[in-house]
Protein backbone atom coordinates (compact mmCIF):
# COMPACT_ATOMS: atom_id res chain seq x y z
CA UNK A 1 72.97 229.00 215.23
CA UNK A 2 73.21 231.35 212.10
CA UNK A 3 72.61 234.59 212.31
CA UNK A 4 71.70 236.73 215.57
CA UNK A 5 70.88 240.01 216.29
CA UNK A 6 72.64 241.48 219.81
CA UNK A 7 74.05 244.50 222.14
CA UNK A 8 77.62 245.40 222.59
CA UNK A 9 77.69 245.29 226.47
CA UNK A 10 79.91 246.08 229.69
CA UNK A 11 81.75 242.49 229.68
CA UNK A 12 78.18 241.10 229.49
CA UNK A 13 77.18 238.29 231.03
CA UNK A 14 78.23 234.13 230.12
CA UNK A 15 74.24 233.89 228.33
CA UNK A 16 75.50 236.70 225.89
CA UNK A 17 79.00 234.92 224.84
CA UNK A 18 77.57 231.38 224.22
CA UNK A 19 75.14 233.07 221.45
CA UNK A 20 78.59 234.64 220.09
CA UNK A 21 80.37 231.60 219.99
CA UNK A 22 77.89 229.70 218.72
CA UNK A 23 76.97 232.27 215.37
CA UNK A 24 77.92 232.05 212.25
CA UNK A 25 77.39 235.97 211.58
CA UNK A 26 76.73 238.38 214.48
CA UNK A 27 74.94 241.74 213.43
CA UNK A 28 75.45 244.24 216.78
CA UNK A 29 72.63 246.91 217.53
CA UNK A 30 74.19 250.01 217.14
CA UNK A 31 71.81 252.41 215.96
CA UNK A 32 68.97 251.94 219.23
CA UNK A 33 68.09 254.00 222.19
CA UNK A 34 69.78 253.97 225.16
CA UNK A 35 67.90 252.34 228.00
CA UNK A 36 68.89 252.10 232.02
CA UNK A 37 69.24 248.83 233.64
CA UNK A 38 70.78 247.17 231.03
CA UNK A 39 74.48 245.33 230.43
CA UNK A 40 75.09 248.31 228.49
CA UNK A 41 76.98 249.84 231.34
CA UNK A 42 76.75 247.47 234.16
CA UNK A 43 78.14 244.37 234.91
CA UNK A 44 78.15 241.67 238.11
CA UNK A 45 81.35 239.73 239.29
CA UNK A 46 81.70 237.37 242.38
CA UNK A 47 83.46 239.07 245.22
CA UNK A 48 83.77 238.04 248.67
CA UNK A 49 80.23 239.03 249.68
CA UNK A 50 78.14 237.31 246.47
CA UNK A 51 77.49 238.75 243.47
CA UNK A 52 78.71 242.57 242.74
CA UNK A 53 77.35 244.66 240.41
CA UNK A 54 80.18 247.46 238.88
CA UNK A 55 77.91 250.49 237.14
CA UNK A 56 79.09 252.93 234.68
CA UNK A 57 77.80 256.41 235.63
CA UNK A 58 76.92 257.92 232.02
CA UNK A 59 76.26 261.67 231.31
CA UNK A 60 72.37 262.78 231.39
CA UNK A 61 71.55 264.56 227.57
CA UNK A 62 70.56 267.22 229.56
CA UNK A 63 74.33 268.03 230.82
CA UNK A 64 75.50 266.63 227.36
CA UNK A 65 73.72 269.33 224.83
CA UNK A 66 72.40 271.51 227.68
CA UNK A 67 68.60 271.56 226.49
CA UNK A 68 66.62 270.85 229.37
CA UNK A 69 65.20 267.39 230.23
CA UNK A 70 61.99 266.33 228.25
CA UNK A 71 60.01 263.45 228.90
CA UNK A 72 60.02 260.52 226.56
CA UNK A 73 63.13 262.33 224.21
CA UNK A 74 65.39 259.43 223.78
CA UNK A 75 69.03 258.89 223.33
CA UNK A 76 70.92 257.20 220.90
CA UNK A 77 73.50 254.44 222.64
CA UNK A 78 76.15 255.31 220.41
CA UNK A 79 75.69 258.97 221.27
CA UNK A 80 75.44 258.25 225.20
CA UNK A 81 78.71 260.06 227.23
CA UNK A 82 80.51 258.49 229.92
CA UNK A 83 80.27 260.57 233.55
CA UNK A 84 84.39 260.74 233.52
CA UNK A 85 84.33 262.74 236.80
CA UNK A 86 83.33 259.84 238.56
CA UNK A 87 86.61 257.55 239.13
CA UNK A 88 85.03 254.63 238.26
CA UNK A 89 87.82 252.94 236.37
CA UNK A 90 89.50 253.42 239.56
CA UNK A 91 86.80 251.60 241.26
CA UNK A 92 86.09 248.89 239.36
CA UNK A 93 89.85 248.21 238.80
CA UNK A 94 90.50 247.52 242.37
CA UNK A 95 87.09 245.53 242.63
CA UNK A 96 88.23 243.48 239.80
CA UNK A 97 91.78 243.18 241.46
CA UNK A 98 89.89 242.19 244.69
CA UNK A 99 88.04 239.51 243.40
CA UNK A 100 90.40 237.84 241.40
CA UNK A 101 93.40 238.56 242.07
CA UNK A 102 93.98 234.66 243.47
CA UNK A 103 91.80 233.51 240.42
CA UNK A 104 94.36 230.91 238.48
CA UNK A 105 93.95 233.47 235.06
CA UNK A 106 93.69 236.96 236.70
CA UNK A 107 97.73 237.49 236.29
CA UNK A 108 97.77 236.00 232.96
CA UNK A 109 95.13 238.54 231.03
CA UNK A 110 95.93 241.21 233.62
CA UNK A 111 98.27 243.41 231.30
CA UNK A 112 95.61 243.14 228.18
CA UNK A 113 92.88 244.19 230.71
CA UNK A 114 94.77 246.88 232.88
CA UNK A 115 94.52 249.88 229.59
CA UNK A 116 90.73 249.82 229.48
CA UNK A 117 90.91 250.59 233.33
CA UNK A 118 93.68 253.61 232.83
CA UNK A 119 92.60 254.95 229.40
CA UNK A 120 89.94 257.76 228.78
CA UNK A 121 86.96 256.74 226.78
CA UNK A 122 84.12 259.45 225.63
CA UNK A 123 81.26 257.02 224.57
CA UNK A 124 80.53 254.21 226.27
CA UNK A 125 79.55 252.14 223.36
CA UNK A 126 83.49 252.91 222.00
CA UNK A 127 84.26 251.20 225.22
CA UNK A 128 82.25 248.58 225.24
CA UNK A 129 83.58 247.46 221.61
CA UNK A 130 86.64 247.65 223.52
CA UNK A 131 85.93 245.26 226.12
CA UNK A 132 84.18 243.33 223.47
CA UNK A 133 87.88 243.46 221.54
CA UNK A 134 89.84 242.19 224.73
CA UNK A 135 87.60 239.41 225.26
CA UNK A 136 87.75 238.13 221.43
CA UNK A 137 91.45 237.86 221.33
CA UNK A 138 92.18 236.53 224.94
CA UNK A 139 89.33 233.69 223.75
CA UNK A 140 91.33 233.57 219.98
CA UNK A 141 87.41 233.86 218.85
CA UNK A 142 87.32 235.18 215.24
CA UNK A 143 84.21 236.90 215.51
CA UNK A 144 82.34 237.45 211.87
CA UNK A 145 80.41 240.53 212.91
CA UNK A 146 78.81 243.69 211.27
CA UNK A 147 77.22 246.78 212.82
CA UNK A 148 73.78 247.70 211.65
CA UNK A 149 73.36 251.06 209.99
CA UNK A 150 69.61 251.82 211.07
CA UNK A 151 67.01 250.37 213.57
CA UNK A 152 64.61 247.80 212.49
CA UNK A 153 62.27 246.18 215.31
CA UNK A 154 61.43 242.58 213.79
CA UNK A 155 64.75 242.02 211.98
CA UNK A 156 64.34 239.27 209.31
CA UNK A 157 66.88 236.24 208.98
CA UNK A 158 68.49 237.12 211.98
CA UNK A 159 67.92 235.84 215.72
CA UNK A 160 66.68 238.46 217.68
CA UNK A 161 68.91 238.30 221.17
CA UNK A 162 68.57 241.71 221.87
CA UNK A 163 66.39 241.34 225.19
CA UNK A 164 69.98 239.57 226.73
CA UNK A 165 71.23 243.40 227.22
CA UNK A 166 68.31 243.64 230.14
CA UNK A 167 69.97 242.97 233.30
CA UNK A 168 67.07 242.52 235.27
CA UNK A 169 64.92 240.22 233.15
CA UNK A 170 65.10 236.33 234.65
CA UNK A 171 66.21 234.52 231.39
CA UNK A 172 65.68 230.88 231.22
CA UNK A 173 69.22 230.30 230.50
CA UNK A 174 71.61 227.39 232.74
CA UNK A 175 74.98 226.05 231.66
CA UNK A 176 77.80 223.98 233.67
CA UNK A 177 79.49 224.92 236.86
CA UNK A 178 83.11 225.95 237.01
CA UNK A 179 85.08 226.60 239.88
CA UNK A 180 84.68 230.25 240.79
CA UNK A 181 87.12 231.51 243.61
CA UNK A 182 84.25 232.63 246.52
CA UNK A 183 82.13 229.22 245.16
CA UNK A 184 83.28 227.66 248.62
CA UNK A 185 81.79 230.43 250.31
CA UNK A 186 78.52 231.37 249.05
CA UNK A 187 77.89 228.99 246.44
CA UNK A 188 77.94 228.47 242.46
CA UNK A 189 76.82 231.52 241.05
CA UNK A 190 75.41 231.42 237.35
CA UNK A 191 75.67 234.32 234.18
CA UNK A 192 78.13 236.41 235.95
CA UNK A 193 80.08 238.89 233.96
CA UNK A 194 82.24 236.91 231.00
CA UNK A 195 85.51 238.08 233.06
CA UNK A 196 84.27 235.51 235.97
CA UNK A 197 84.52 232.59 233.41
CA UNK A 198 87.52 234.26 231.36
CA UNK A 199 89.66 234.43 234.87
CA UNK A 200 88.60 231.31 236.48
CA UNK A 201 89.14 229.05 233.21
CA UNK A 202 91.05 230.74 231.01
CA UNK A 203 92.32 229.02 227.75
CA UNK A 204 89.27 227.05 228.52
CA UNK A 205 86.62 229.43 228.50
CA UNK A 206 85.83 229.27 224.65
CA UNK A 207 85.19 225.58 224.53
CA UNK A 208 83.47 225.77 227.60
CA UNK A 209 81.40 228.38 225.55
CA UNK A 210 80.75 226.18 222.49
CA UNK A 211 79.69 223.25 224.48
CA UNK A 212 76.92 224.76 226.05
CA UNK A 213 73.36 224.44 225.01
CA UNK A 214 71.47 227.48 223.90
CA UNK A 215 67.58 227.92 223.77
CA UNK A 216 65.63 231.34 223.36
């Protein structure tokens, strides 16, 4: 794979890191609209009950700039707020703690992880380049990357993965099973957040990422 086009996300899911292992040059969307029901603020782990899903509460424009609401006015992701009133690093640090605490990698990446879970962030795409930051360096990934500078809708020479930031499309995408720590319980769950893969094979993860076969 060369060149592809793709979201920052919330810890997105596996499907999203085998494209960035796999690029040569990585272009992320930073200059679209911000949509709902998207990785851009939601992720899903495996807890003891299935699959979770841990949702960033983000500020309405409306309460941002004070105009009232208009239909169709859209906002830019890089301009969307975080809804800090909400404890939801609070939340989703003890869900995280929950579910993997007996994971055989939790304890080893949990001091890297634990200041994006007790550290203000504004915008949630400045976070999400955080998490995106975390994940390259506990992988040792040296991602070649850019950030585009205005929106173009059929990019040329790059591979246009932006539909992977929809969480509720059904992609066609399968890789190889790994042990995940409720797998016993309710079965092998696929395309879970990154951090499912990160804490159940650690130093492993990246070649497990590179080996996997990728078709969109």
């Amino acid at each position: 794979m060369e060149s592809i086009l793709i979201h920052p996300s919330y810890f997105g899911p596996i499907a999203q890191y085998v494209a960035l292992a796999k690029a040569d040059h990585v272009f992320f969307e930073n200059e679209d609209n911000y949509q709902k029901q998207t990785y851009r603020n939601r992720m899903y782990i495996y807890d003891s009950n299935g699959a979770l899903l841990l949702n960033i509460p983000i500020k309405h424009r409306s309460t941002v700039t004070g105009e009232p609401k208009q239909a169709g006015k859209h906002q830019l992701y890089k301009e969307v707020k975080i809804e800090n009133d909400f404890q939801w690093q609070k939340q989703h640090w003890r869900a995280l703690k929950a579910s993997y605490q007996t994971s055989p990698f939790f304890e080893f990446y949990e001091d890297d992880i634990y200041p994006l879970y007790h550290s203000k962030f504004e915008n949630l795409l400045d976070f999400n380049y955080a998490c995106l930051a975390f994940i390259t360096d506990s992988l040792q990934l040296d991602l070649n990357f850019k950030k585009t500078s205005e929106y173009i809708l059929h990019p040329k020479q790059k591979k246009d993965l932006r539909f992977l930031i929809d969480a509720k499309s059904k992609i066609s995408f399968k890789h190889d099973q790994y042990a995940q720590v409720f797998k016993d319980k309710h079965g092998f769950l696929s395309n879970l957040s990154i951090l499912d893969l990160l804490f159940c094979e650690g130093p492993n993860t990246l070649n497990f990422l590179e080996v996997q076969e990728f078709k969109f």
